[in-house]
Protein backbone atom coordinates (compact mmCIF):
# COMPACT_ATOMS: atom_id res chain seq x y z
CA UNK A 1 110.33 139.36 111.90
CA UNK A 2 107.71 137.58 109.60
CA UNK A 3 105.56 136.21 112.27
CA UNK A 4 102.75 139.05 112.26
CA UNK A 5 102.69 139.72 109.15
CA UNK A 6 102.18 136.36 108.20
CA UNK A 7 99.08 135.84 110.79
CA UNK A 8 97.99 139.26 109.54
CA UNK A 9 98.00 137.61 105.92
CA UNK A 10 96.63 133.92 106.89
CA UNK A 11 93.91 135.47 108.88
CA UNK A 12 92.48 137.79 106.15
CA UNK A 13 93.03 134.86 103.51
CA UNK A 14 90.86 132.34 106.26
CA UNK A 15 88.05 135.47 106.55
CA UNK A 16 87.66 135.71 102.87
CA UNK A 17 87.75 131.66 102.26
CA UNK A 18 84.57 131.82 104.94
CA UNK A 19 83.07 133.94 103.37
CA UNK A 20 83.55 132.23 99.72
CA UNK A 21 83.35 128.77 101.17
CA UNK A 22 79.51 130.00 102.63
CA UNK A 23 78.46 131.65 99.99
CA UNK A 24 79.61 128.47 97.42
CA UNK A 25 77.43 126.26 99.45
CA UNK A 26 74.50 128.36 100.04
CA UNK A 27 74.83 128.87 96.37
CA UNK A 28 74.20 125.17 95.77
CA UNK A 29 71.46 124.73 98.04
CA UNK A 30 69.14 127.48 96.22
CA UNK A 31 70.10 125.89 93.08
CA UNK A 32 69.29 122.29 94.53
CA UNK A 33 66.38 123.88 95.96
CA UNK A 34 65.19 125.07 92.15
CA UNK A 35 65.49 122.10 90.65
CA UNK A 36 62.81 119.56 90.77
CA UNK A 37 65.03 116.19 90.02
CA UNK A 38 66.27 114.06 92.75
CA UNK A 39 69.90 112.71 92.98
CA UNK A 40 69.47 108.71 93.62
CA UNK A 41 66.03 109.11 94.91
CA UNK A 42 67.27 111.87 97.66
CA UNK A 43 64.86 114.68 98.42
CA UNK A 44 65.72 117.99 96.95
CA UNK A 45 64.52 120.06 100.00
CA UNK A 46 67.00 117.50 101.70
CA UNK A 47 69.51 118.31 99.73
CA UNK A 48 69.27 121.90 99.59
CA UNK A 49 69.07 122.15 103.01
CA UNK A 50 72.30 119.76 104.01
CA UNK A 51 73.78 122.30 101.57
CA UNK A 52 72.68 125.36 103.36
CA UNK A 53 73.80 123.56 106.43
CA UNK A 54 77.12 122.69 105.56
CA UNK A 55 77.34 126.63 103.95
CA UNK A 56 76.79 127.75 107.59
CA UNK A 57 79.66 125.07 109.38
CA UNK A 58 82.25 125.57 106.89
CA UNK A 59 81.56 129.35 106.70
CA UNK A 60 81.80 129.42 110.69
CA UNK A 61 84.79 126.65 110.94
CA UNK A 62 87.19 128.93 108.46
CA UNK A 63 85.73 131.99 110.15
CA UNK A 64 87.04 130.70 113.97
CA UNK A 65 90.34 129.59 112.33
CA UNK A 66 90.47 133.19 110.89
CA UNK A 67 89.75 134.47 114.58
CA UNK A 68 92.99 132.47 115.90
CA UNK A 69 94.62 133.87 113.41
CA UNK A 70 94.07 137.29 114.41
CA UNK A 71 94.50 136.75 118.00
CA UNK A 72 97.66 135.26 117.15
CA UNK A 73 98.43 138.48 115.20
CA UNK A 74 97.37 141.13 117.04
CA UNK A 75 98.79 139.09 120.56
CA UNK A 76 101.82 138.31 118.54
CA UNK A 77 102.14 135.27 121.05
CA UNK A 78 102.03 131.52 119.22
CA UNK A 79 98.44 129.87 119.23
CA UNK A 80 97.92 127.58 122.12
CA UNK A 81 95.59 124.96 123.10
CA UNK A 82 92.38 124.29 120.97
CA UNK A 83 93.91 127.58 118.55
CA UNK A 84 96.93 125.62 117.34
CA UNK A 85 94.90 122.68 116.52
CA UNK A 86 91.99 124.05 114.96
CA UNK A 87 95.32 126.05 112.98
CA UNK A 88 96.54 122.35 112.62
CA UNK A 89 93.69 121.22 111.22
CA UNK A 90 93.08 123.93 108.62
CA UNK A 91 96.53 122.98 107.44
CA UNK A 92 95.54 119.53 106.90
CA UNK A 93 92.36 120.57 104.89
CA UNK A 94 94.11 122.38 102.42
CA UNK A 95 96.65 119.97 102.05
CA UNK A 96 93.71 117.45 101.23
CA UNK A 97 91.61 120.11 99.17
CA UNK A 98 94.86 121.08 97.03
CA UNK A 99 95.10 117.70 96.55
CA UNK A 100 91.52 117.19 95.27
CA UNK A 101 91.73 120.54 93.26
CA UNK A 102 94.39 119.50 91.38
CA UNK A 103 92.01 116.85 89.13
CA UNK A 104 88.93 118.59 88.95
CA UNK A 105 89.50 122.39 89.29
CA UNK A 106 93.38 122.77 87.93
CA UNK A 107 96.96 124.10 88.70
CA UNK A 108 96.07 127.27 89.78
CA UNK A 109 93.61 125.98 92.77
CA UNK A 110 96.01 123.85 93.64
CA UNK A 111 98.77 126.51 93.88
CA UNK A 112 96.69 128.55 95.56
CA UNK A 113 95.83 125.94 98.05
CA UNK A 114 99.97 125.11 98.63
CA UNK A 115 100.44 128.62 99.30
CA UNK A 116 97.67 128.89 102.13
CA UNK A 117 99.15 125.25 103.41
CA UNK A 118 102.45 126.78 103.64
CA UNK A 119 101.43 130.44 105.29
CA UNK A 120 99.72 128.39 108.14
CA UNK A 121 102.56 126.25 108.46
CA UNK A 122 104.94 128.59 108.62
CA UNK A 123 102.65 130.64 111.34
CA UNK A 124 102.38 127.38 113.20
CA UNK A 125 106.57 127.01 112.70
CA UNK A 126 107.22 131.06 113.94
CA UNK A 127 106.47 130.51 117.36
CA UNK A 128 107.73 127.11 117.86
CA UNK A 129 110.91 128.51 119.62
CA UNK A 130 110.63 130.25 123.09
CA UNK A 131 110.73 134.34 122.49
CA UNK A 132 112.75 134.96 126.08
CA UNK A 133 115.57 132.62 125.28
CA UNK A 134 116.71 134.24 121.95
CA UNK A 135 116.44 137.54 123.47
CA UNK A 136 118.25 136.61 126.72
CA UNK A 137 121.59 135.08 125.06
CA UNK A 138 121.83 137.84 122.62
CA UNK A 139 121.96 140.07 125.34
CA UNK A 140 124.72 137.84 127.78
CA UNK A 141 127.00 137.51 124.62
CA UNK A 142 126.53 141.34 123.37
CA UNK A 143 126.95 142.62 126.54
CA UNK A 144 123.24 144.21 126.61
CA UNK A 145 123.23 148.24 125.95
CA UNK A 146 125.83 149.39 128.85
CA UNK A 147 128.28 147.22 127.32
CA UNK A 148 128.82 145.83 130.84
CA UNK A 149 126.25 142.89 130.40
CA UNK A 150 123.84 142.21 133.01
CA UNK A 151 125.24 140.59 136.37
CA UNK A 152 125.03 136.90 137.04
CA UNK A 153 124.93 135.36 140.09
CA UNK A 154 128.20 133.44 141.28
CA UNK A 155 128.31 129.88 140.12
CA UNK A 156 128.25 127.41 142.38
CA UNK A 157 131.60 125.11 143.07
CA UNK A 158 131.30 122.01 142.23
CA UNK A 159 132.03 118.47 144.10
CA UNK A 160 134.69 116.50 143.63
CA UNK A 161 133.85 114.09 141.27
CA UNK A 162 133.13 110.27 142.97
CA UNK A 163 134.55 107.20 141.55
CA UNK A 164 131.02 105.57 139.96
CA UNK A 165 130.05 102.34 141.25
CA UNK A 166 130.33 99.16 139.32
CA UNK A 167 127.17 97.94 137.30
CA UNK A 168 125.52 95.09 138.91
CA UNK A 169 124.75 92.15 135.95
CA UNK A 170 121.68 89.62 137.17
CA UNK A 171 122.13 87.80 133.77
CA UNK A 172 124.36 84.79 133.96
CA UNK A 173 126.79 84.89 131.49
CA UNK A 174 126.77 82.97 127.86
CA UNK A 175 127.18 79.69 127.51
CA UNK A 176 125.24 77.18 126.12
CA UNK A 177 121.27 77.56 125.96
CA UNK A 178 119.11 74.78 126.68
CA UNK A 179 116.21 74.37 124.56
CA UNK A 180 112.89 74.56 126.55
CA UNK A 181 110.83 71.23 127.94
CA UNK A 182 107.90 70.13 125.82
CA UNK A 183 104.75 70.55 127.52
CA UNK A 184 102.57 68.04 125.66
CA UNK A 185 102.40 64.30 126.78
C-alpha cells in the first residue's frame, strides 16, 4: 500500500518546511533588527522580535505536524484526535499559501505547495476506511489459506413477517383553507 510511504514522505517534507519556515523568519528579524528605519512608525526591536517570535511558532507548529506524521508512519494506524486536525489544518495552510505564492513568488512555489496539499490529503484519505473490514471479507470470499474459510456461526431464523399497521394521519384532509382573522381593531 501507499499509506506509509506517503506519511514517511509528508513527515520529512513538514521537518524540513520547519526548519526553512524558522530559519526564513529568524532571518528577517536579524535583518529588521540591523536596520535602523521604522515601518509606519513601528519599533524595529518590535519588529525583529515579533519576527523571531513567529520564527519559533511556525518552526514548532510544522515541526508537531511533522511529529503526527511520523507517528502516523511508523504506527501505520490513521491520525486521530487533535493529530488529524492539526494534519487538517496544515492542509488548509498550504492550500492558502499556494494560493498566495502563486502572485508573488511564482509557478513553481505554487506547485510545490499543491503537491504537499495533496500528500497530506491523501494521508488524511488512506486511513479513512476501517483496516479489519477489508481484510475480513477478503478472507470469507477467498476462503482464507485452508481453502475451507473460517467457520461462522449459524444464522439465526427469522420471524414471520407481520402485516404493518396502518399510518395514523392527524391532518384533516384538503379542502378549502380559510384565511386567518385580523388581529388589529
Amino acid at each position: 500500500m501507499v499509506r506509509r510511504p506517503v506519511a514517511w514522505i509528508v513527515a520529512v517534507i513538514l521537518f524540513a518546511e520547519a526548519f526553512g519556515i524558522a530559519a526564513l523568519n529568524w532571518f528577517m528579524g536579524v535583518v529588521v533588527d540591523h536596520q535602523d528605519m521604522s515601518l509606519a512608525g513601528l519599533d524595529p526591536d518590535r519588529m525583529s522580535m515579533s519576527a523571531k517570535a513567529g520564527a519559533v511558532v511556525f518552526g514548532l507548529y510544522f515541526a508537531l505536524c511533522g511529529l503526527v506524521a511520523l507517528l502516523v508512519a511508523v504506527r501505520d494506524r490513521q491520525p486521530a484526535g487533535f493529530g488529524r486536525v492539526l494534519l487538517i489544518s496544515v492542509a488548509v495552510v498550504h492550500a492558502l499559501l499556494g494560493a498566495v505564492s502563486w502572485g508573488l513568488v511564482g509557478w513553481r512555489a505554487f506547485l510545490f505547495m499543491m503537491v504537499v496539499l495533496a500528500l497530506v490529503v491523501l494521508l488524511l484519505m488512506t486511513y479513512d476506511r476501517v483496516d479489519g473490514a477489508g481484510d475480513a471479507a477478503a478472507e470469507t470470499a477467498g476462503g482464507g489459506e485452508g481453502g475451507s474459510g473460517p467457520e461462522r456461526a449459524p444464522e439465526p431464523e427469522s420471524e414471520p413477517e407481520q402485516e404493518p399497521e396502518p399510518v395514523k394521519n392527524d391532518t384533516p384532509p384538503a379542502g378549502r383553507l380559510t384565511p386567518p382573522a385580523s388581529t388589529t381593531p
